[in-house]
Protein backbone atom coordinates (compact mmCIF):
# COMPACT_ATOMS: atom_id res chain seq x y z
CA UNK A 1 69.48 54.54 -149.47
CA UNK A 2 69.73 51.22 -147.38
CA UNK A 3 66.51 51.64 -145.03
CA UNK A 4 66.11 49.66 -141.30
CA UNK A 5 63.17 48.65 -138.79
CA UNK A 6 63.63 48.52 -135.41
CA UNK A 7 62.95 45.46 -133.70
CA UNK A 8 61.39 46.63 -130.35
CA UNK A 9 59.27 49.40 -132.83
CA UNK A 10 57.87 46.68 -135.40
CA UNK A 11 58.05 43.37 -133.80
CA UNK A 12 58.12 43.81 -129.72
CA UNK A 13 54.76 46.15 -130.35
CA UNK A 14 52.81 44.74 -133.21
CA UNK A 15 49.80 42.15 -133.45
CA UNK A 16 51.66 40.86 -136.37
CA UNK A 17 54.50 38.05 -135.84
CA UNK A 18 58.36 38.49 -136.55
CA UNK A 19 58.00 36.34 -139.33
CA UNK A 20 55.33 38.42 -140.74
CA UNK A 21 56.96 41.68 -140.53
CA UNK A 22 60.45 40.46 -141.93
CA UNK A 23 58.81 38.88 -144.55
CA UNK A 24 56.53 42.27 -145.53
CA UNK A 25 59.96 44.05 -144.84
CA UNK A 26 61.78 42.23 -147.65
CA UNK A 27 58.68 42.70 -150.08
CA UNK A 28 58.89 46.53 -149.46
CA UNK A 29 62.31 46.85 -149.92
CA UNK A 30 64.15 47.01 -146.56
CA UNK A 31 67.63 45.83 -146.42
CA UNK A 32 67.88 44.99 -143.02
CA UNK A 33 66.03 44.85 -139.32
CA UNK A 34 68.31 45.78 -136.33
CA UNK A 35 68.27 46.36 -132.38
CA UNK A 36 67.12 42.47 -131.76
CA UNK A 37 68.72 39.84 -129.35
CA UNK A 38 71.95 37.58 -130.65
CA UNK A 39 69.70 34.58 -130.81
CA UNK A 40 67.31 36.42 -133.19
CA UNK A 41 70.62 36.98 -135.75
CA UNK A 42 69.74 34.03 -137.45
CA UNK A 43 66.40 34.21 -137.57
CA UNK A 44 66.72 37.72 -139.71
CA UNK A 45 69.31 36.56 -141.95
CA UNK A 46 66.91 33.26 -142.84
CA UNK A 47 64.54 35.95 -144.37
CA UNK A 48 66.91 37.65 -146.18
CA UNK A 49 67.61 40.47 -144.57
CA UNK A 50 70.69 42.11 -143.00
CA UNK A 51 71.38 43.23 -139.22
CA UNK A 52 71.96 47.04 -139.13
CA UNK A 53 72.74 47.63 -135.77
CA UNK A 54 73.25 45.84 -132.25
CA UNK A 55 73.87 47.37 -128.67
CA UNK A 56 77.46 47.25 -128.21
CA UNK A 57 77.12 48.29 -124.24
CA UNK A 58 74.79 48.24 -121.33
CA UNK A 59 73.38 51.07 -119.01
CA UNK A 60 72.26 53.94 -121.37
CA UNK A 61 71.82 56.08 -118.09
CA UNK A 62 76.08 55.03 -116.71
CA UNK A 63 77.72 54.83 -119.29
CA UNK A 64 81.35 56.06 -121.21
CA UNK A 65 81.57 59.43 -119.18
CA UNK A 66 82.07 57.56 -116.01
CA UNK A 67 85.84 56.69 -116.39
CA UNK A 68 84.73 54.03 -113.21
CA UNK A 69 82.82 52.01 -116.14
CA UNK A 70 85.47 51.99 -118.68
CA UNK A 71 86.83 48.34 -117.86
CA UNK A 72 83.32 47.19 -117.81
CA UNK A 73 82.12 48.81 -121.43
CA UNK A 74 85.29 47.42 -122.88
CA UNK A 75 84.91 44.33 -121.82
CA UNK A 76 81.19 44.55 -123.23
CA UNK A 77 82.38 46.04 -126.38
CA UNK A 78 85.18 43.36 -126.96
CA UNK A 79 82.17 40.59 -126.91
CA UNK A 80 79.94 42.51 -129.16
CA UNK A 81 82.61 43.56 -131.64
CA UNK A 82 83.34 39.59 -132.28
CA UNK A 83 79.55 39.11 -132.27
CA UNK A 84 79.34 42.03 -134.96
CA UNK A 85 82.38 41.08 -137.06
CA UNK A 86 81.06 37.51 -136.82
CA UNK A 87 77.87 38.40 -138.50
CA UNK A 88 78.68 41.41 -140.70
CA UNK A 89 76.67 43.80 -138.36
CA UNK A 90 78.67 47.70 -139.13
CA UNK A 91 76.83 49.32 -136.36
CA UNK A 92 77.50 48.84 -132.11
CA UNK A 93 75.87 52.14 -130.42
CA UNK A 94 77.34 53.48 -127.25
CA UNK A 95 75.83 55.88 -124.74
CA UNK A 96 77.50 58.30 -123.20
CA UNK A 97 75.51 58.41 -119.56
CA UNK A 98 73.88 61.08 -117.51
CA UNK A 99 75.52 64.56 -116.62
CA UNK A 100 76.46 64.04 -112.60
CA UNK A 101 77.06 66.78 -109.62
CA UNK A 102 80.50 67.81 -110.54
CA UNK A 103 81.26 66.55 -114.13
CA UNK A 104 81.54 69.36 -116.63
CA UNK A 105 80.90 68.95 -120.30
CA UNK A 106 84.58 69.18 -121.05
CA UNK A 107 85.21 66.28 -118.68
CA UNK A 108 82.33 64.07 -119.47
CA UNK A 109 83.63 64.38 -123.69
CA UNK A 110 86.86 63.62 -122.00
CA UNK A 111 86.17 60.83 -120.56
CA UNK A 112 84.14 59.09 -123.60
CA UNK A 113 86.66 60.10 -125.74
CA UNK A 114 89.40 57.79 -123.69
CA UNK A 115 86.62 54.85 -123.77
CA UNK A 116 86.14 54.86 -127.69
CA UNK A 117 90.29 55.71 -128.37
CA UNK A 118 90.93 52.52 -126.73
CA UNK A 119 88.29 50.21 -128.29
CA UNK A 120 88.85 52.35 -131.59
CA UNK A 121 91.44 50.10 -132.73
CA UNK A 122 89.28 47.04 -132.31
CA UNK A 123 86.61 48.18 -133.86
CA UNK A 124 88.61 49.49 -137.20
CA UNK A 125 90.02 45.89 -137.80
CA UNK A 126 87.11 44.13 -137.53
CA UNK A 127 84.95 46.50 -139.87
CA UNK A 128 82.59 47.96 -136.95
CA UNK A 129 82.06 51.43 -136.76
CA UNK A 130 81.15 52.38 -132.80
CA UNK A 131 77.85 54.93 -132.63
CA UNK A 132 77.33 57.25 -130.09
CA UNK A 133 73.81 57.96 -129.89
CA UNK A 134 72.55 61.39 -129.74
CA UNK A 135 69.17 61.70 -127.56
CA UNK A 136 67.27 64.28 -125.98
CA UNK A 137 67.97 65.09 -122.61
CA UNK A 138 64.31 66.85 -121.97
CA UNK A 139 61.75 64.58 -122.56
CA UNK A 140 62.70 60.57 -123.06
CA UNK A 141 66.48 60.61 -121.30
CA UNK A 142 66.68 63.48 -118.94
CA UNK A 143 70.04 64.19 -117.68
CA UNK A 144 71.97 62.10 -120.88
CA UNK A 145 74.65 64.25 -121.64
CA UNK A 146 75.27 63.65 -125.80
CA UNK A 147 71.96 65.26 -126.35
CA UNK A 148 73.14 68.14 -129.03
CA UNK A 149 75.36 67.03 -132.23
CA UNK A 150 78.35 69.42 -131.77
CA UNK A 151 79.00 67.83 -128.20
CA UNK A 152 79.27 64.73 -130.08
CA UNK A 153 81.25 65.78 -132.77
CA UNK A 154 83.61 66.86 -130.10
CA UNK A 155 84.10 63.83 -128.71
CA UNK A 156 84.76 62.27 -132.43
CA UNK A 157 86.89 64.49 -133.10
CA UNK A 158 89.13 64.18 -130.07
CA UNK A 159 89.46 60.13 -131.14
CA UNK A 160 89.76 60.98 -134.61
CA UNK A 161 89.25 57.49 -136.02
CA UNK A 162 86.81 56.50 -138.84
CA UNK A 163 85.33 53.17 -136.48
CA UNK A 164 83.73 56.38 -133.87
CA UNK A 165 81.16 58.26 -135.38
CA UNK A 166 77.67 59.40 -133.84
CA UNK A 167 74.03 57.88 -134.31
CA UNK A 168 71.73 61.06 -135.08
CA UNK A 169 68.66 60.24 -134.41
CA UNK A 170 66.09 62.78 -135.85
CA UNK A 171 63.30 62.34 -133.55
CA UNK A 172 65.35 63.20 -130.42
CA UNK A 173 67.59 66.39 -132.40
CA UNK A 174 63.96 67.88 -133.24
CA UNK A 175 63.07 68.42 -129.79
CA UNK A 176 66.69 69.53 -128.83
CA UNK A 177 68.12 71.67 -131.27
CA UNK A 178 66.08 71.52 -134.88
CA UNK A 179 67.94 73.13 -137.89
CA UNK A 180 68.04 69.38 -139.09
CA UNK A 181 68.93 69.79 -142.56
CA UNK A 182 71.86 71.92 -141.98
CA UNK A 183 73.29 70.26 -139.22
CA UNK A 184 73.23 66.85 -140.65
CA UNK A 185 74.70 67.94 -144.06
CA UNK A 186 77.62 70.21 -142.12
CA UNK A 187 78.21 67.35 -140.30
CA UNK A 188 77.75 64.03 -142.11
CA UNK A 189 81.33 62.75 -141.98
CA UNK A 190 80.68 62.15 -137.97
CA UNK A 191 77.53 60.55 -138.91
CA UNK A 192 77.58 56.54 -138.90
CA UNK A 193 74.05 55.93 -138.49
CA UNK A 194 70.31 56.89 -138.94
CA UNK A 195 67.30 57.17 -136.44
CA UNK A 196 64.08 58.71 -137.37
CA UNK A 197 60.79 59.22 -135.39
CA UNK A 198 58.05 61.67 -135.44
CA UNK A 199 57.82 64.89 -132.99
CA UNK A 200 55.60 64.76 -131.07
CA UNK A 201 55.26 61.31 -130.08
CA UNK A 202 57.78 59.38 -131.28
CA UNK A 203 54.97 57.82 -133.92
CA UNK A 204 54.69 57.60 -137.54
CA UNK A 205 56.21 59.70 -140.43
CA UNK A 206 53.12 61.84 -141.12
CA UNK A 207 51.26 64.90 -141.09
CA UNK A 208 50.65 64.87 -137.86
CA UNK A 209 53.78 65.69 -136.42
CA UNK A 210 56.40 68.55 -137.38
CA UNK A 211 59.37 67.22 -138.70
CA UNK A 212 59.59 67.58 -142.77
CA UNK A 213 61.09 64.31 -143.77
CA UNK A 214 61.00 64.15 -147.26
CA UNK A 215 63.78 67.02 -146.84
CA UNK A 216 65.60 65.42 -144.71
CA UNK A 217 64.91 62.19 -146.77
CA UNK A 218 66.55 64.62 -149.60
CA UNK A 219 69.12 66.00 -147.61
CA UNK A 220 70.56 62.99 -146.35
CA UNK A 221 70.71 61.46 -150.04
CA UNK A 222 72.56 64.44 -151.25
CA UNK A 223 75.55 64.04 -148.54
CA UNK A 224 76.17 60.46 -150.51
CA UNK A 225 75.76 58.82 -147.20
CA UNK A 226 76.67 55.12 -147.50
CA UNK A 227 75.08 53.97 -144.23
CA UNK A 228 71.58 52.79 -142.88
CA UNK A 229 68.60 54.65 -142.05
CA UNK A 230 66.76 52.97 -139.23
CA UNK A 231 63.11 53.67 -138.60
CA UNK A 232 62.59 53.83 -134.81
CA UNK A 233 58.81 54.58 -133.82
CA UNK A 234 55.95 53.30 -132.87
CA UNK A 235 52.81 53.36 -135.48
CA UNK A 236 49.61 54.41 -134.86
CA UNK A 237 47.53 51.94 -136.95
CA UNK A 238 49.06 49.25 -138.88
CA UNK A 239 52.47 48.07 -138.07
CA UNK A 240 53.19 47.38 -141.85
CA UNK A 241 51.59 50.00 -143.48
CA UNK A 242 53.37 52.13 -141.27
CA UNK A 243 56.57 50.87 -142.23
CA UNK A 244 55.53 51.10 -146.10
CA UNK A 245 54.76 55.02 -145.86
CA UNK A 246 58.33 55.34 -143.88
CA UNK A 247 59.91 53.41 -146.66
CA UNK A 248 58.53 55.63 -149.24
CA UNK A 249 59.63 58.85 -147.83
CA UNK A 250 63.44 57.48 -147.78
CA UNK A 251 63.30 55.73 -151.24
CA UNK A 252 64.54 58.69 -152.62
């Protein structure tokens, strides 16, 4: 399974440098780092690691389900598709916005289903496959409105095109919905892309918290899933110890 760090998790946070983590990285076995700035590509790739994911839009909170941004997140995706294609990045994750007075969940699927049909085709010839990220709505994004997995598979579904998948991110599906074993293996063909995190807290893989990773570690092996897991938290002690136990749970 091709495993991730986060950049804002295990560089912006840690007493450690970015050359010390991607360097550790490599050693344990990560294939890539992701989430960084386009002038920090190069710096990644120098230590011999991949780039998993970028941001392929702005404005988590306005985003595709506002049909009034749609010229403005295609013009955003158009730059970051090149930048992706240019640098063999398979990842850009999109954001569906905030529910708003008046917008009902049919609509607001609607309306990011339009924005991903048209950058769809895009996407599929340059080799990107566009993530919409699924987060929780109650504690870290209130209001977001992809913040449960069959919502999202809606909206794939209704552009039906292998570049527009979802990002399930554990950590936030725990505190909306659980039953993550099931879910993710029902539904791993809308699945692009891996986020994990531990509940509560958004901290480290461990005992402490309530999510059963190793089986979901297991579970997500089984589906034959050709994609990256990304870990996305921030760790209690040691930023590279931390990212050794995650490592170990997923090297499975």
């Amino acid at each position: 399974m091709k495993q991730a760090l986060t950049w804002w998790a295990f560089v912006g946070s840690s007493s450690y440098s970015p050359e010390e983590i991607m360097t550790a990285a490599k050693e344990i076995g990560f294939d890539a780092m992701e989430m960084m700035q386009p002038e920090q590509i190069p710096m990644v790739k120098d230590h011999g690691l991949e780039v998993a994911l970028l941001i392929g839009h702005q404005s988590l909170g306005d985003g595709m389900n506002d049909p009034g941004n749609h010229d403005r997140i295609a013009a955003e995706l158009e730059e970051s598709i090149a930048l992706a294609a240019d640098n063999s990045v398979p990842v850009l994750v999109c954001f569906s916005g905030n529910r708003r007075f008046g917008l009902s969940e049919i609509a607001g699927a609607e309306h990011c289903a339009e924005i991903l049909a048209r950058m769809a085709p895009m996407a599929e010839d340059a080799g990107v496959t566009l993530c919409m990220e699924l987060l929780n709505s109650k504690v870290d994004h209130q209001g977001y409105q992809c913040d449960n997995t069959p919502w999202g598979v809606h909206v794939c579904r209704m552009v039906n095109s292998p570049a527009v998948k979802l990002l399930y991110d554990a950590y936030h599906m725990q505190i909306m919905e659980g039953d993550l074993v099931r879910t993710i293996t029902e539904h791993i063909e809308w699945i692009g892309h891996f986020h994990t995190g531990g509940n509560p807290g958004r901290r480290d893989l461990d005992d402490e918290q309530e999510i059963n990773y190793r089986a979901v570690a297991r579970a997500i092996a089984e589906t034959g899933f050709e994609g990256y897991v990304s870990h996305e938290f921030r760790p209690k002690g040691d930023t590279i110890e931390a990212a050794r136990a995650a490592f170990e749970i997923f090297d499975v």
